[in-house]
N, C-alpha and C. Protein backbone atom coordinates (compact mmCIF):
# COMPACT_ATOMS: atom_id res chain seq x y z
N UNK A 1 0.83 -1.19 0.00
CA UNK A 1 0.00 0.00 0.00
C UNK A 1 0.87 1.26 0.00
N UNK A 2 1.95 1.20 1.28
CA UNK A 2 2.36 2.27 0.98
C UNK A 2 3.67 2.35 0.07
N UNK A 3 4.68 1.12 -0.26
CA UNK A 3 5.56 0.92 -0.93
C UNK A 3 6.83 1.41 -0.16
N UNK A 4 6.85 1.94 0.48
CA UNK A 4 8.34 2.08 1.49
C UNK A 4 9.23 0.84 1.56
N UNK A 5 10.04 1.43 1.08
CA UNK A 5 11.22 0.44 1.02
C UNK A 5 12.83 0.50 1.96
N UNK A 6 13.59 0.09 1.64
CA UNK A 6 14.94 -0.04 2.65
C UNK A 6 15.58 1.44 2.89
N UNK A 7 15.53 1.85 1.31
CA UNK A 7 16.05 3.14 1.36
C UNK A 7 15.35 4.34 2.04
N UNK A 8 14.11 4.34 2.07
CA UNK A 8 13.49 5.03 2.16
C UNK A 8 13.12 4.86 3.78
N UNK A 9 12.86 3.46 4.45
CA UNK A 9 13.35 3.56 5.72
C UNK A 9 14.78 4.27 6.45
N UNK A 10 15.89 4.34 5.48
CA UNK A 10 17.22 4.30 6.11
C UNK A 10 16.76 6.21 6.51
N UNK A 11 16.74 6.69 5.34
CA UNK A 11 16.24 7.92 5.27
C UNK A 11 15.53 8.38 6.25
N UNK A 12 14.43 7.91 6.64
CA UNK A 12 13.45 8.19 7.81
C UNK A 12 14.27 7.79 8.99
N UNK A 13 14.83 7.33 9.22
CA UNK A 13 15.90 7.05 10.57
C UNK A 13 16.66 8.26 10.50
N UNK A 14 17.43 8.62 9.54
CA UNK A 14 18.23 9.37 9.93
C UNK A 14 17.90 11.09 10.07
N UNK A 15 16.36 10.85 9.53
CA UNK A 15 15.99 12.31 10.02
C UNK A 15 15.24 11.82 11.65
N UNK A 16 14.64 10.92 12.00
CA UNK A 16 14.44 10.58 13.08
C UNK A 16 15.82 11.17 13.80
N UNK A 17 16.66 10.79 13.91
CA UNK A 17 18.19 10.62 14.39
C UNK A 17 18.45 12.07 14.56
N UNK A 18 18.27 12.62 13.25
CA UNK A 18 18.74 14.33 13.67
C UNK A 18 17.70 15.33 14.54
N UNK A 19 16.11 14.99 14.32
CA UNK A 19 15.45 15.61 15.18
C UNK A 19 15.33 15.53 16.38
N UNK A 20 15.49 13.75 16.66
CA UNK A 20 15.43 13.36 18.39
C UNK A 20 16.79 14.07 18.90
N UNK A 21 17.56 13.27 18.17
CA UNK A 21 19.28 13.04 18.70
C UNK A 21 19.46 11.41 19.51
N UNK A 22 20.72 11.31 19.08
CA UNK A 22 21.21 9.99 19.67
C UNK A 22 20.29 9.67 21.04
N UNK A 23 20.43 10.76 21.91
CA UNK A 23 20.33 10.49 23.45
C UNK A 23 18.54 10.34 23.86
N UNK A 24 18.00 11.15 22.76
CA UNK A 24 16.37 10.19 23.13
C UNK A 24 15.92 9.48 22.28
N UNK A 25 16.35 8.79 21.57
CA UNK A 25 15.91 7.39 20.66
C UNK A 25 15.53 6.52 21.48
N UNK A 26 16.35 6.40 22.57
CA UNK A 26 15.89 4.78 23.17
C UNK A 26 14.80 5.22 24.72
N UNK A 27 14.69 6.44 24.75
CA UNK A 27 13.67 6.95 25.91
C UNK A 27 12.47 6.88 24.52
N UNK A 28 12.73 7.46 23.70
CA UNK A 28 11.54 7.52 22.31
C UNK A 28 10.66 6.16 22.05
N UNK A 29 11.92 5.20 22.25
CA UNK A 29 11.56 3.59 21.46
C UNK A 29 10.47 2.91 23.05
N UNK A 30 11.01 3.06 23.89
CA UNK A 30 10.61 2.98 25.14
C UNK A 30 8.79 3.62 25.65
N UNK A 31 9.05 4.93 25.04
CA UNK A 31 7.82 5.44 25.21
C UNK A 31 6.56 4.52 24.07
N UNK A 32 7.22 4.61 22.72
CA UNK A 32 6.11 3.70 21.84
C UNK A 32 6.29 2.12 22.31
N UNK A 33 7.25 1.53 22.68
CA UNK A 33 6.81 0.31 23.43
C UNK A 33 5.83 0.62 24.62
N UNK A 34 5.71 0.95 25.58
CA UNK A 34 4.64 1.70 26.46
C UNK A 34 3.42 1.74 25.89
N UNK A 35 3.57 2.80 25.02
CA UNK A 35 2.09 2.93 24.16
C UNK A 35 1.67 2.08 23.41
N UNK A 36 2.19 1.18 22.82
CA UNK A 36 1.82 -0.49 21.99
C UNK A 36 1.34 -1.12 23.02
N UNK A 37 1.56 -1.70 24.24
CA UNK A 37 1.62 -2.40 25.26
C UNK A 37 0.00 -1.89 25.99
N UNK A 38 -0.32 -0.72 26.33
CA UNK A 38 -1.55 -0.38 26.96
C UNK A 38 -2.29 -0.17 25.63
N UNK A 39 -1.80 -0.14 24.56
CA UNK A 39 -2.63 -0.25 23.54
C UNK A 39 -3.65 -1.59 23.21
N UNK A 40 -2.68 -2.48 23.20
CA UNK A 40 -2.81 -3.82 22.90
C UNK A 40 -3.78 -4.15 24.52
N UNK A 41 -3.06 -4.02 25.33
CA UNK A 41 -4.24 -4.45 26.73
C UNK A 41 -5.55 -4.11 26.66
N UNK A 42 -6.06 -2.45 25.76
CA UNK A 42 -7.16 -1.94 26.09
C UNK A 42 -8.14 -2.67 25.16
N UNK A 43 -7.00 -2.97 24.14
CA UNK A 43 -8.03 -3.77 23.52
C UNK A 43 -8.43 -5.24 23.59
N UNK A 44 -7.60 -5.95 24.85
CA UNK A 44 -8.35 -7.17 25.04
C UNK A 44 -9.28 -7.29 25.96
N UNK A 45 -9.36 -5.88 26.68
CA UNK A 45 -10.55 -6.05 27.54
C UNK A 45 -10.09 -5.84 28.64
N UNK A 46 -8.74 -5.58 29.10
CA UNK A 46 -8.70 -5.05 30.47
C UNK A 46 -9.11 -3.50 30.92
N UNK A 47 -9.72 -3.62 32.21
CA UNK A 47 -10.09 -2.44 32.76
C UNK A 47 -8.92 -1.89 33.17
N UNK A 48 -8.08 -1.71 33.78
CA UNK A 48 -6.90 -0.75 34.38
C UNK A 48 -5.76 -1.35 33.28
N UNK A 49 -5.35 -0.19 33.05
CA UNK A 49 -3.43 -0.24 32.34
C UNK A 49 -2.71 0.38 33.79
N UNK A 50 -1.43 -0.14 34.37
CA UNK A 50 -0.79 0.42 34.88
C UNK A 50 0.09 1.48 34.58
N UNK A 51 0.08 2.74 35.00
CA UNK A 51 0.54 3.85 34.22
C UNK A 51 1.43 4.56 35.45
N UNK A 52 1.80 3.81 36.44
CA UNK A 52 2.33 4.10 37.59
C UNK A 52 3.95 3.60 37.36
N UNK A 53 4.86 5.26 37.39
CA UNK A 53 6.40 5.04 37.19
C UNK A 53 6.96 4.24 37.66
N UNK A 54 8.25 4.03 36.91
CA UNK A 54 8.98 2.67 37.15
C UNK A 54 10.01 3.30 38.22
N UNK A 55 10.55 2.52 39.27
CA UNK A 55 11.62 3.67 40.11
C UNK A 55 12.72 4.39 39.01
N UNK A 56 13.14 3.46 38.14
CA UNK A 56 14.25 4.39 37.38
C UNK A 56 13.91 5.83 36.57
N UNK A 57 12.47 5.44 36.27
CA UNK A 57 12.00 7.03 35.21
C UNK A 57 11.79 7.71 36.41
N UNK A 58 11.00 7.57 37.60
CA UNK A 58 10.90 8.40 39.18
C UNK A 58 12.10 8.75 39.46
N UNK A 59 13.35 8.40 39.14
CA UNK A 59 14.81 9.26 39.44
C UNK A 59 14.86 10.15 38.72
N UNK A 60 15.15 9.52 37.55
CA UNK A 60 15.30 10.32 36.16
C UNK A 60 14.72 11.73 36.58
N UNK A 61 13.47 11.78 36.67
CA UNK A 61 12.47 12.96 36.67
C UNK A 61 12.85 13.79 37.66
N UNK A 62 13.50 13.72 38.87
CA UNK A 62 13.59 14.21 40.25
C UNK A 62 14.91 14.85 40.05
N UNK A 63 15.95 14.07 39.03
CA UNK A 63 17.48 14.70 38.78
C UNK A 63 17.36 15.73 38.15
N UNK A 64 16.23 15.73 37.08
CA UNK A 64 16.25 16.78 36.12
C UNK A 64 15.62 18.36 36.83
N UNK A 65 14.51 18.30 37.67
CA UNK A 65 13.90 19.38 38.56
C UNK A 65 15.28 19.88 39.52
N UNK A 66 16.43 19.60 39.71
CA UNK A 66 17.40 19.92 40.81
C UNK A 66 18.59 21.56 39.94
C-alpha cells in the first residue's frame, strides 16, 4: 500500500536521528513500546493499564527538577 522500502526507511531514521538526537531514541523507542503495550491491553478487555512510574524514570524525573 504504501511501498516504502529499505532506502526510504534508512532515510526516515536518519531524520528521526537528527530531530530526536542519539540520546532520546531509546527513551523515544521505550515510550512507543509503552504505548503499543496499553494499547494492545485496552483492547483485550482489560479495565486498568498500569501507568504508575517505574523507580528508574521516578529518578530520572527528580534529577532533572534539581
Amino acid at each position: 500500500m504504501f511501498g516504502i522500502g529499505a532506502t526510504e526507511l534508512m532515510i526516515l531514521l536518519a531524520i528521526v536521528l537528527v530531530v530526536f538526537g542519539a540520546r532520546r531514541l531509546p527513551e523515544l523507542g521505550a515510550g512507543v513500546g509503552r504505548a503499543i503495550k496499553n494499547f494492545k491491553a485496552g483492547l483485550s478487555g482489560k479495565d486498568e493499564i498500569d501507568v504508575t512510574p517505574k523507580p528508574d524514570e521516578v529518578s530520572e524525573g527528580n534529577s532533572s527538577e534539581r
